[in-house]
Structures are given as C-alpha cells and as structure tokens.
N, C-alpha and C. Protein backbone atom coordinates (compact mmCIF):
# COMPACT_ATOMS: atom_id res chain seq x y z
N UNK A 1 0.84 -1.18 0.00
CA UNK A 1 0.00 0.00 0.00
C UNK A 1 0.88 1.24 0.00
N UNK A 2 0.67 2.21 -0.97
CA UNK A 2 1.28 3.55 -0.77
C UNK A 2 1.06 4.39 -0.06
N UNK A 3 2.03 5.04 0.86
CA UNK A 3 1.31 5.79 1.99
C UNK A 3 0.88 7.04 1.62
N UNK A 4 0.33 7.74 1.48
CA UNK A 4 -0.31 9.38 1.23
C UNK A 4 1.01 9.91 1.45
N UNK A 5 1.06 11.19 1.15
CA UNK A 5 1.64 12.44 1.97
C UNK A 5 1.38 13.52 1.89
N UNK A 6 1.10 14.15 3.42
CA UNK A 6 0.11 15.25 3.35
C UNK A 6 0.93 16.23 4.42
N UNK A 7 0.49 17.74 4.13
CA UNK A 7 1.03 18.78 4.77
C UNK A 7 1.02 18.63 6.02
N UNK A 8 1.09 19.39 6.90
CA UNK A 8 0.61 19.30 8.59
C UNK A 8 -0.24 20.48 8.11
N UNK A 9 -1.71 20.58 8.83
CA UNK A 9 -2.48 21.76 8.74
C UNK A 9 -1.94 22.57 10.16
N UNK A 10 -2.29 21.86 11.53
CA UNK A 10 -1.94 23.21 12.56
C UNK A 10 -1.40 22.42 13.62
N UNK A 11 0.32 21.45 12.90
CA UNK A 11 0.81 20.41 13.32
C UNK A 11 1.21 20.31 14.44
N UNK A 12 1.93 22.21 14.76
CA UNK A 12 2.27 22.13 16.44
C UNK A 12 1.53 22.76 17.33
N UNK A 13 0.57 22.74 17.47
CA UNK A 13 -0.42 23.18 18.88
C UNK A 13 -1.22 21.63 19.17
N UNK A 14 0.03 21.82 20.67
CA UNK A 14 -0.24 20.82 21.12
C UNK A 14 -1.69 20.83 22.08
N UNK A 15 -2.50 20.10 22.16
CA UNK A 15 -4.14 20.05 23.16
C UNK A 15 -3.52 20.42 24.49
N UNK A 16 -4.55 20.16 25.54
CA UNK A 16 -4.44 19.92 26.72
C UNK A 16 -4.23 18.65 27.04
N UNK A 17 -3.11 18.83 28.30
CA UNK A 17 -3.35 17.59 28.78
C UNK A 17 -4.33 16.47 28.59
N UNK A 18 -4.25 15.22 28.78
CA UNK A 18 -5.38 14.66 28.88
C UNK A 18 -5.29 13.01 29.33
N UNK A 19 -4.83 12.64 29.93
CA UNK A 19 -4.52 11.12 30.09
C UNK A 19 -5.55 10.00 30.11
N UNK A 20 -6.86 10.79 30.19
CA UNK A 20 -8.41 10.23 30.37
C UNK A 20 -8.88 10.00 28.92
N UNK A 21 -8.42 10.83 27.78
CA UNK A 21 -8.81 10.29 26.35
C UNK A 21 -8.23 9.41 26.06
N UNK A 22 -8.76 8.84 25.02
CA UNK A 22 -8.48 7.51 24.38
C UNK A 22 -8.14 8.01 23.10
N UNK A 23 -6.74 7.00 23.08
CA UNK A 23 -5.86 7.69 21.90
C UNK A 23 -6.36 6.97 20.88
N UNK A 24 -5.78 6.98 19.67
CA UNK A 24 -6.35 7.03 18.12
C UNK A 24 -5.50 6.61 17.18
N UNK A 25 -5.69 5.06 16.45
CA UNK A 25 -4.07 5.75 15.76
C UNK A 25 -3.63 6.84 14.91
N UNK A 26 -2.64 6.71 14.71
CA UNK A 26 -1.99 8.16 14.18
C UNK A 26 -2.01 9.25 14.83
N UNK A 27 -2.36 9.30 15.93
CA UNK A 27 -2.28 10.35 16.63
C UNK A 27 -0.57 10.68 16.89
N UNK A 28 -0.21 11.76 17.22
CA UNK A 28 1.14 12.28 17.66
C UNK A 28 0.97 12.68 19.20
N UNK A 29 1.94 11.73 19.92
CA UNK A 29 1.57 12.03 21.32
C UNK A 29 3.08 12.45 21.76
N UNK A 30 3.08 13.54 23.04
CA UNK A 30 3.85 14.07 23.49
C UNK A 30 4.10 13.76 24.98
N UNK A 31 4.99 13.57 25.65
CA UNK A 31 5.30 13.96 27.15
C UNK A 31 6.10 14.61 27.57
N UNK A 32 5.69 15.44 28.82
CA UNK A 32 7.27 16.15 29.03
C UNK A 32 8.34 15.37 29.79
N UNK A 33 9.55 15.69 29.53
CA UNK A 33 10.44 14.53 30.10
C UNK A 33 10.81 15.41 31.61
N UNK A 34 10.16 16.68 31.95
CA UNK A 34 10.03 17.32 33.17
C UNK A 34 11.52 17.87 33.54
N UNK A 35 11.66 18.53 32.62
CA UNK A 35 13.09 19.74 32.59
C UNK A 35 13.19 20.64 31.62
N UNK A 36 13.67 21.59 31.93
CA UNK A 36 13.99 22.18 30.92
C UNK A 36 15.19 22.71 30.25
N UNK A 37 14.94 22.58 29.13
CA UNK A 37 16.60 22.49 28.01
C UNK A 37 17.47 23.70 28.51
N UNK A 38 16.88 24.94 28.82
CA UNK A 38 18.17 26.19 29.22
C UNK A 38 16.81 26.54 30.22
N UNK A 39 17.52 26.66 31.13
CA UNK A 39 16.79 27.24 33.02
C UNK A 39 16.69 28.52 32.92
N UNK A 40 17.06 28.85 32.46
CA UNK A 40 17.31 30.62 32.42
C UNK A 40 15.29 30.97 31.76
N UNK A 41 15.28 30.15 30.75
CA UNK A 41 13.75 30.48 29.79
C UNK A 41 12.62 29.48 30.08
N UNK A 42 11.64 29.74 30.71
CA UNK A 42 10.68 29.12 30.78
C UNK A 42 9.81 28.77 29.65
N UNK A 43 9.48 27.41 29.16
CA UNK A 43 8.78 26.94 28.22
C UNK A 43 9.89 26.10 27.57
N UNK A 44 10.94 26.09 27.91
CA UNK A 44 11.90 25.19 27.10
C UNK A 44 11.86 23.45 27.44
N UNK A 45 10.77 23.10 28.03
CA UNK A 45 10.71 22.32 28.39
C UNK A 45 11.11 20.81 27.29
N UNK A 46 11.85 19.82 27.36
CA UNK A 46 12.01 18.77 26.58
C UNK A 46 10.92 17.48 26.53
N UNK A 47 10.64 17.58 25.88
CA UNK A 47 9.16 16.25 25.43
C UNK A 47 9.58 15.57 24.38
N UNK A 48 9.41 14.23 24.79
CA UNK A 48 9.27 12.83 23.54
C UNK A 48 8.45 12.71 22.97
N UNK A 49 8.45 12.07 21.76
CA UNK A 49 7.07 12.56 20.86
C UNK A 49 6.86 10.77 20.50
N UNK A 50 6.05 10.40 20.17
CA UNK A 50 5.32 8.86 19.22
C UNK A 50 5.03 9.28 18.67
N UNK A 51 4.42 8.01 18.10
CA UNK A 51 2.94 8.29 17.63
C UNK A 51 2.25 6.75 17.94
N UNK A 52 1.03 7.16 18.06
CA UNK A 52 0.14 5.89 18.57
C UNK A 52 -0.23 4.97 17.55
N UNK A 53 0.24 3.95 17.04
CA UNK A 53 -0.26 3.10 16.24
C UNK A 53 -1.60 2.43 17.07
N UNK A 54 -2.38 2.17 17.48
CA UNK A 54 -3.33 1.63 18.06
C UNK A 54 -3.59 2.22 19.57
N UNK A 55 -4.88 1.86 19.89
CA UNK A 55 -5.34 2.43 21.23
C UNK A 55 -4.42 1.72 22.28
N UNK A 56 -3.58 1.24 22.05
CA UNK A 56 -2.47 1.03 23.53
C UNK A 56 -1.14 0.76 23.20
N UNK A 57 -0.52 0.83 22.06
CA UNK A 57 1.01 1.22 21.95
C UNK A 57 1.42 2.26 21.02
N UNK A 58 2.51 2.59 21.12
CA UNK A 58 3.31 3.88 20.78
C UNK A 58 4.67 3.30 20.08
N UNK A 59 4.44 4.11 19.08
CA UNK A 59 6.09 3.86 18.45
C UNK A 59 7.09 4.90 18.43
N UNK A 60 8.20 5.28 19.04
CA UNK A 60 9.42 6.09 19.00
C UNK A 60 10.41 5.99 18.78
N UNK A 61 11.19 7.19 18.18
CA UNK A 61 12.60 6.74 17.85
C UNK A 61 13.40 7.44 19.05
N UNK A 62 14.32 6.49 19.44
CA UNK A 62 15.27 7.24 20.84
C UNK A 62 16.57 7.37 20.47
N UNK A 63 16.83 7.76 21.95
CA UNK A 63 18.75 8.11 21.63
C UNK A 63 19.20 7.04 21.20
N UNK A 64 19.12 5.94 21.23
CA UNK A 64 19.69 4.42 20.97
C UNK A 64 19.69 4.29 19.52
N UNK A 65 19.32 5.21 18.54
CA UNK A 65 18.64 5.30 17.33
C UNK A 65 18.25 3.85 17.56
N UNK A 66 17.55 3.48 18.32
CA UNK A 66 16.59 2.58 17.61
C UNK A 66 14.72 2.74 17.82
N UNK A 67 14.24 2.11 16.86
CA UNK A 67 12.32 2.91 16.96
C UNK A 67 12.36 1.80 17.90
N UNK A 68 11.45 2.09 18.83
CA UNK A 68 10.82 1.63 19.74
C UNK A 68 9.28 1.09 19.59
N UNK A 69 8.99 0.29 20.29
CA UNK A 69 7.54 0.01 20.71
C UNK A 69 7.35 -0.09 21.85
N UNK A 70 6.31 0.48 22.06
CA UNK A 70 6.09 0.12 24.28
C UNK A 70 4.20 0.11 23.94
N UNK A 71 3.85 0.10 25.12
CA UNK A 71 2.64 0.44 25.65
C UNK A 71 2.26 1.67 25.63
N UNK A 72 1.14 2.71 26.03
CA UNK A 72 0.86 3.67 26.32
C UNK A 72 1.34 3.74 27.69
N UNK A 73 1.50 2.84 28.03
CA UNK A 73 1.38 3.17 29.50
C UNK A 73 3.16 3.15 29.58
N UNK A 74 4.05 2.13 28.93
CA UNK A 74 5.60 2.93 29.09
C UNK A 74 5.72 3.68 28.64
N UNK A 75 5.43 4.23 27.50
CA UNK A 75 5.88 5.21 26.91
C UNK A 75 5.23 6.87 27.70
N UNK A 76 4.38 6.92 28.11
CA UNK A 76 4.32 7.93 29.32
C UNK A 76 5.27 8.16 30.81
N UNK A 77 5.54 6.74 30.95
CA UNK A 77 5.89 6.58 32.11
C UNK A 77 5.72 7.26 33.54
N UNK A 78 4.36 7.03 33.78
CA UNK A 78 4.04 7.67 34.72
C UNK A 78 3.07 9.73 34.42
N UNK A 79 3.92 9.82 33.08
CA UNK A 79 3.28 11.48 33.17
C UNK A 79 2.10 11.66 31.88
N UNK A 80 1.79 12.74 32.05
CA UNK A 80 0.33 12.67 31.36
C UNK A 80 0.79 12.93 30.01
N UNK A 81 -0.08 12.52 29.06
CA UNK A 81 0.55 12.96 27.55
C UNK A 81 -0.51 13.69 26.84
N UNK A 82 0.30 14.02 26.19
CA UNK A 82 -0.82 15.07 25.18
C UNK A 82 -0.82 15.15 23.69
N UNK A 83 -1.54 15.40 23.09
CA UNK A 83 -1.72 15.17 21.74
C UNK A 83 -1.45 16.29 21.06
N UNK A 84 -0.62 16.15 19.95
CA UNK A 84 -0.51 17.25 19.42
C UNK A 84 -1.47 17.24 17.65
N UNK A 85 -2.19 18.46 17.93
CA UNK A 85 -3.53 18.75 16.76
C UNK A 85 -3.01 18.87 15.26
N UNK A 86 -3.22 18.47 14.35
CA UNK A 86 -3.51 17.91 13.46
C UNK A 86 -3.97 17.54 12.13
N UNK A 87 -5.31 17.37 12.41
CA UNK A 87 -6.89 17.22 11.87
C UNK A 87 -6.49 15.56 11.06
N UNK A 88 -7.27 15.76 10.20
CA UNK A 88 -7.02 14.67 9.15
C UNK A 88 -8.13 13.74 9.47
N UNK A 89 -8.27 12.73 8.44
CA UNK A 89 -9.46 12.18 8.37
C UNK A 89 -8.47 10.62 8.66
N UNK A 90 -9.87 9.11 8.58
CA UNK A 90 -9.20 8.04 9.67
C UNK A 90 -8.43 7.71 8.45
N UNK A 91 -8.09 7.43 7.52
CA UNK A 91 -6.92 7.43 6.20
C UNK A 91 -5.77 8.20 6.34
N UNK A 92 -5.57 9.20 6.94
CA UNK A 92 -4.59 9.91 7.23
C UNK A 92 -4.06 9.49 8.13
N UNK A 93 -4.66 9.11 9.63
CA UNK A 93 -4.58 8.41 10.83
C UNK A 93 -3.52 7.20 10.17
N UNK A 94 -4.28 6.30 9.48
CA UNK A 94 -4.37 4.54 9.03
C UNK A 94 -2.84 5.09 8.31
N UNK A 95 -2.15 5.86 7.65
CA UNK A 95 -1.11 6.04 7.00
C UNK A 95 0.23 6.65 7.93
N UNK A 96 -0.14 7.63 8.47
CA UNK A 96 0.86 8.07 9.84
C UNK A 96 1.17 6.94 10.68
N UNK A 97 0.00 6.35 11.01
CA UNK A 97 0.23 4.64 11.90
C UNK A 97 1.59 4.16 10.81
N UNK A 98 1.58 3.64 9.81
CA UNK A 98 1.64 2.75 8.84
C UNK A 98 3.27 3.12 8.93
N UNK A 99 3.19 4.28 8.56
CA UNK A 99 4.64 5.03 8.59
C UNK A 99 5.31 4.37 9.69
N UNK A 100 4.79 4.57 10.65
CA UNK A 100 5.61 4.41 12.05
C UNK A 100 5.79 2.66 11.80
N UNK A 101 5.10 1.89 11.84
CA UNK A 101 5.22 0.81 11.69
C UNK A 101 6.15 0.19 10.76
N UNK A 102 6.77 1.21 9.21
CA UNK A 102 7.82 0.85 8.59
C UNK A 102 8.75 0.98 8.91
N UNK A 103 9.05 2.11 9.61
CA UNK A 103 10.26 2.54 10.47
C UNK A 103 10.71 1.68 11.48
N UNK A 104 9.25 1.17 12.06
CA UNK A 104 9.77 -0.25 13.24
C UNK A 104 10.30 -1.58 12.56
N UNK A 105 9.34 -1.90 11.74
CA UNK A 105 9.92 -3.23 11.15
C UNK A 105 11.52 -3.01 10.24
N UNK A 106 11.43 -2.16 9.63
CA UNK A 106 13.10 -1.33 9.59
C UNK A 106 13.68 -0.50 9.80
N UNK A 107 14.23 -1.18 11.33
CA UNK A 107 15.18 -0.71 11.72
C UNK A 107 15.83 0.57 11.64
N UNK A 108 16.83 0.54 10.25
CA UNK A 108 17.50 1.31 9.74
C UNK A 108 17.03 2.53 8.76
N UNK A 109 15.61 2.07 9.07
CA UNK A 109 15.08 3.03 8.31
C UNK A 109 15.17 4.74 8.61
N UNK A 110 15.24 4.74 9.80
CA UNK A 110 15.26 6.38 10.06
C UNK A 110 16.47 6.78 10.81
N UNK A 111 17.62 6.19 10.23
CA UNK A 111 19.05 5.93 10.35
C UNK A 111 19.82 6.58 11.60
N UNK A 112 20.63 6.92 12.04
CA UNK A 112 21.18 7.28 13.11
C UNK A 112 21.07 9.09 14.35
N UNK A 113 20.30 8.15 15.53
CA UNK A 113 19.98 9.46 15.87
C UNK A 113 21.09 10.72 16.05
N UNK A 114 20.18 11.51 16.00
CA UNK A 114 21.29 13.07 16.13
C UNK A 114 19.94 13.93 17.00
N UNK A 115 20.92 14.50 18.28
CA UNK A 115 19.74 15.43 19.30
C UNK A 115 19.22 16.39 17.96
N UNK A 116 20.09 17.09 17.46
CA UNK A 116 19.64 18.48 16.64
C UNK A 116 18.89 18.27 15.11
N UNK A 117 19.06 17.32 14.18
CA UNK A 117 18.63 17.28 13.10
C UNK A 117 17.94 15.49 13.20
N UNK A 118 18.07 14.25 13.91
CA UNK A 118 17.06 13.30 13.76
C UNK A 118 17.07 12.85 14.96
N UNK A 119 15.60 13.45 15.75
CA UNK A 119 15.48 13.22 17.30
C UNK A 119 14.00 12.48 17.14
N UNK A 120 12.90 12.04 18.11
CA UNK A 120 12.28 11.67 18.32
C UNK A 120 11.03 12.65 17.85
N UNK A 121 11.37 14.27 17.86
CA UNK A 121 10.50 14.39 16.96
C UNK A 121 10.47 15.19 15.71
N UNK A 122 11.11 15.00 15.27
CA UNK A 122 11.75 14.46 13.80
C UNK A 122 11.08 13.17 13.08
N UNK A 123 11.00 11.83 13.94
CA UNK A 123 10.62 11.04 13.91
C UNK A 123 8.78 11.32 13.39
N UNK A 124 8.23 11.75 14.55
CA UNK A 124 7.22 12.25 14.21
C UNK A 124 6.42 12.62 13.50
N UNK A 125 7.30 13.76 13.01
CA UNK A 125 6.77 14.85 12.13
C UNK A 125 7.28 14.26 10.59
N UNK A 126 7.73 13.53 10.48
CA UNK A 126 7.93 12.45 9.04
C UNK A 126 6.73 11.45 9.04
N UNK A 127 6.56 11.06 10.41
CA UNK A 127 5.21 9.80 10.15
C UNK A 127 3.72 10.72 10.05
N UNK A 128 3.98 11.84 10.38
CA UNK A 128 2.41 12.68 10.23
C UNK A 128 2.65 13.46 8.92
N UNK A 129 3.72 13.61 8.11
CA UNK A 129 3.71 14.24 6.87
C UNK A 129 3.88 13.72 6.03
N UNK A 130 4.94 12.88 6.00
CA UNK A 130 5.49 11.88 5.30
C UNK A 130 7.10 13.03 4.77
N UNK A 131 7.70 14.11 5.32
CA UNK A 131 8.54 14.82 4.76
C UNK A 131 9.29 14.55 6.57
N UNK A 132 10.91 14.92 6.11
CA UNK A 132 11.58 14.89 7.38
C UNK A 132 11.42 16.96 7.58
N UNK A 133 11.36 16.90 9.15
CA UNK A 133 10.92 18.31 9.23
C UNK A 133 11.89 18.59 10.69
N UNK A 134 11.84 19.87 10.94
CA UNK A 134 13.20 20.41 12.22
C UNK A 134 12.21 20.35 13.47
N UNK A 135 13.00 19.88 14.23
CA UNK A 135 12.48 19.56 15.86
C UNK A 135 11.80 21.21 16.40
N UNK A 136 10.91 21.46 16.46
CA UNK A 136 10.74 22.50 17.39
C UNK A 136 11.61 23.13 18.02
N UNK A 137 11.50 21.90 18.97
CA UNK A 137 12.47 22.31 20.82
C UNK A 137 13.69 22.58 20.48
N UNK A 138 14.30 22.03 19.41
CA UNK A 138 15.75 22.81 19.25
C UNK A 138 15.73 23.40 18.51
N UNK A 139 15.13 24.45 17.49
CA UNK A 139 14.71 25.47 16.83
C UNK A 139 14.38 26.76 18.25
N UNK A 140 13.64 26.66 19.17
CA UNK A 140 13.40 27.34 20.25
C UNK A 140 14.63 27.62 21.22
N UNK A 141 15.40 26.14 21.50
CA UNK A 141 16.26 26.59 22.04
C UNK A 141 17.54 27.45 21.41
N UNK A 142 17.53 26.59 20.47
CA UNK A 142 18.60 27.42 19.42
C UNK A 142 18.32 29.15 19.29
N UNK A 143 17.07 29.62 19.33
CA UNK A 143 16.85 30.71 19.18
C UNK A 143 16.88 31.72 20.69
N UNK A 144 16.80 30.50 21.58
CA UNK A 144 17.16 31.23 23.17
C UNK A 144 18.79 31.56 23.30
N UNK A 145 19.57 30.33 22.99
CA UNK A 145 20.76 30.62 22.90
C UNK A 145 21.54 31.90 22.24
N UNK A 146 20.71 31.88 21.09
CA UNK A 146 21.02 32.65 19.72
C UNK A 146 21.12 34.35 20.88
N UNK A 147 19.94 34.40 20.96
CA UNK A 147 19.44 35.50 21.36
C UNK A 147 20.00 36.22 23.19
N UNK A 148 20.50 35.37 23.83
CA UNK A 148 21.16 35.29 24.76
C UNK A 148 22.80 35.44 24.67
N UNK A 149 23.03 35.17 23.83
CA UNK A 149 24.71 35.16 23.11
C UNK A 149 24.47 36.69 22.16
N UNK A 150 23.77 37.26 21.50
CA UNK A 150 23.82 38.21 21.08
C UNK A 150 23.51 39.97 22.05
N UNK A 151 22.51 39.22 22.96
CA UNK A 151 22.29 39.95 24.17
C UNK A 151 23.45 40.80 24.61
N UNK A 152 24.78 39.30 24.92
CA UNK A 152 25.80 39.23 25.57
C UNK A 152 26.74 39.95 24.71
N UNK A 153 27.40 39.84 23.42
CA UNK A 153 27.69 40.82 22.47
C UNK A 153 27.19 42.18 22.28
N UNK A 154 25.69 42.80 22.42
CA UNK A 154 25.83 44.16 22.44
C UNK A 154 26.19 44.47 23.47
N UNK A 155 25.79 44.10 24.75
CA UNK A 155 26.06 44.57 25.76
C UNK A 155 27.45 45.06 26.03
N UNK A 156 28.25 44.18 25.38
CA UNK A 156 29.62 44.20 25.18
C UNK A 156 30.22 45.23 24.09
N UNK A 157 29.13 45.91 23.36
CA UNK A 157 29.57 46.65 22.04
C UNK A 157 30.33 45.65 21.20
N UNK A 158 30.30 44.35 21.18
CA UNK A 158 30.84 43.69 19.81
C UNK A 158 29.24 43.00 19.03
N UNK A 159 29.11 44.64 17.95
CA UNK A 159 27.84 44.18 17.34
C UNK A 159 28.87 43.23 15.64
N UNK A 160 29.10 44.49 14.88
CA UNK A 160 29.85 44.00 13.21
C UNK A 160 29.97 42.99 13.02
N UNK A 161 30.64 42.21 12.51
CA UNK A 161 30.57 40.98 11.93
C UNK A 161 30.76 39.80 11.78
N UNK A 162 31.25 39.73 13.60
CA UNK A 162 30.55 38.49 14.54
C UNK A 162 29.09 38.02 14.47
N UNK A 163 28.48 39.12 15.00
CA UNK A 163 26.99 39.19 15.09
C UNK A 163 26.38 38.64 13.37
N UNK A 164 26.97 39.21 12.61
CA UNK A 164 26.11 39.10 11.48
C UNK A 164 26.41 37.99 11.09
N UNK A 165 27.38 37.19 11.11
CA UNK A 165 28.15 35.69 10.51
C UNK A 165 27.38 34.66 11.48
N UNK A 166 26.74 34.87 13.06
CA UNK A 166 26.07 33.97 14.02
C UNK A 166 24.87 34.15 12.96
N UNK A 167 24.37 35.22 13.25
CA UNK A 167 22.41 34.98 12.31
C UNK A 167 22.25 34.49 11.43
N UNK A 168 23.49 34.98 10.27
CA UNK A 168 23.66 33.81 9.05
C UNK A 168 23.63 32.69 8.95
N UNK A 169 24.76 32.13 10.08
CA UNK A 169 24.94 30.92 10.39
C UNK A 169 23.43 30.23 10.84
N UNK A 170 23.21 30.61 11.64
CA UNK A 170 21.39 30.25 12.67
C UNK A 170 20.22 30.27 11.60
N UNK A 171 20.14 30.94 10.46
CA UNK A 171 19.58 31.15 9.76
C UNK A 171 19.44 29.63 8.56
N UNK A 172 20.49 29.57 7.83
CA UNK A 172 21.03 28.51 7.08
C UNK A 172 20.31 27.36 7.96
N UNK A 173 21.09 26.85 9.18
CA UNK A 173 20.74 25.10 9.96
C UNK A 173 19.39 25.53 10.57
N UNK A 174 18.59 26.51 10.61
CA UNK A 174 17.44 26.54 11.50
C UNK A 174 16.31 27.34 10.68
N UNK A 175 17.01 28.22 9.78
CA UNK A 175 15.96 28.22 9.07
C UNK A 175 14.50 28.25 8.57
C-alpha cells in the first residue's frame, strides 16, 4: 500500500493535557520529560514525541537510534501525555500509523539518531507528513541561545561581523 503524503495543517499546537482520552491511531503524542533544556527560559521544556499506532502502543525513535515500541502506559511513564492537533481524516490516521510501523519493522530506516537534526520528533513529524521536518524544541532553544549570546555581544559593544556571521549561520541550519 502507498502511503499518502500530506502537509501538517496546525501540526504544532499541542491540546491539553489529557490522560483520560483515548488515543487514536496516528495520533502524535507528546510527554514532558520534566526539565527544561536552558533554566534561564521558561517553556523550554524537553518532550518525547510517538505516535500511537493503536489504542495502547506507541512507536518512537530514541537516543539508541533505535524505533521503539512500548505500551501507552511505558511510553508515558508515569506522566500525562498530550496530543498534538492535526486534523485529518481516519486514512490519514491509518497512514501516519503505517509510517511508524515501517520505520519499526526497519530498523535502519530512520538511520542514526542526532539530538539536533534526527530526534524523536523528527521522527514524528515524518510519520504525520510523510517529509523529514526540524524539531521544534531545538529550533526554540537554538533561538534562546542565539538570542542570549547576542544579548551578551551588544552589551559588550561587539555588534559587526561576529553578530552578522552567528544569524547567518542560525539562519542557514534553523531556518
């Protein structure tokens, strides 16, 4: 079967909490791993992403680069998860599942992890589009850093062409 591939309509607004719904496949589920990436900025929080092939397991790709399968219930481990919105009709669902499920049965399919360019949700956002797409959370943090390091440069009066060769740079990988 050929899998579709379809845009994300309003891929990152994630719902509310909810540990009481009943998941769906293809859904994209999130947890927070309960820290955050730079302390200094609130909201930087780090979350693992699936996606739910069926109403009680989850498939992920981890640091181990290898995809995973667990339960709903390991793959939360203990914290509440949340769904991130979406839309799509149950064919869209039945194909995002499907995705994830090729990636499990091979292995090597979504080849060696990297935190910044192929993380868990990376993973994700390929099985809900079918395109490889940039992690959020390190797009955000990258832009806390960015912006915290440039802070630190005017303050310093070294604006010229340090400054302008970092945004370039940040610009190009983040984009």
């Amino acid at each position: 079967m050929e899998v579709p591939v379809s845009r994300p309509s309003s891929l990152l607004s994630i719902s509310e909490s909810n540990s009481s719904f009943t998941t769906q496949q293809g859904h994209h589920l999130t947890i927070d791993r309960g820290f955050q990436i730079c302390r200094l900025i609130p909201g930087t929080n780090l979350y693992h992403h699936g996606i739910c092939v069926n109403a009680d397991n989850v498939i992920s790709f981890c640091n181990d680069s290898s995809v995973k399968r667990e339960t709903l219930e390991q793959f939360c481990s203990g914290q509440d998860f949340q769904i991130v919105e979406r839309g799509g009709d149950r064919n869209a669902r039945e194909a995002i599942a499907l995705r994830a499920e090729r990636c499990y049965d091979d292995q090597k399919n979504f080849g060696s992890y990297n935190v910044v360019f192929n993380n868990c949700e990376t993973f994700a956002i390929y099985c809900v589009t079918g395109y490889r797409g940039t992690s959020t959370q390190v797009k955000k943090t990258a832009n806390v850093a960015l912006t915290e390091a440039l802070r630190g440069y005017y303050q310093k009066g070294l604006r010229g062409a340090l400054v302008g060769a970092v945004i370039g740079a940040a610009n190009k990988i983040f984009g």
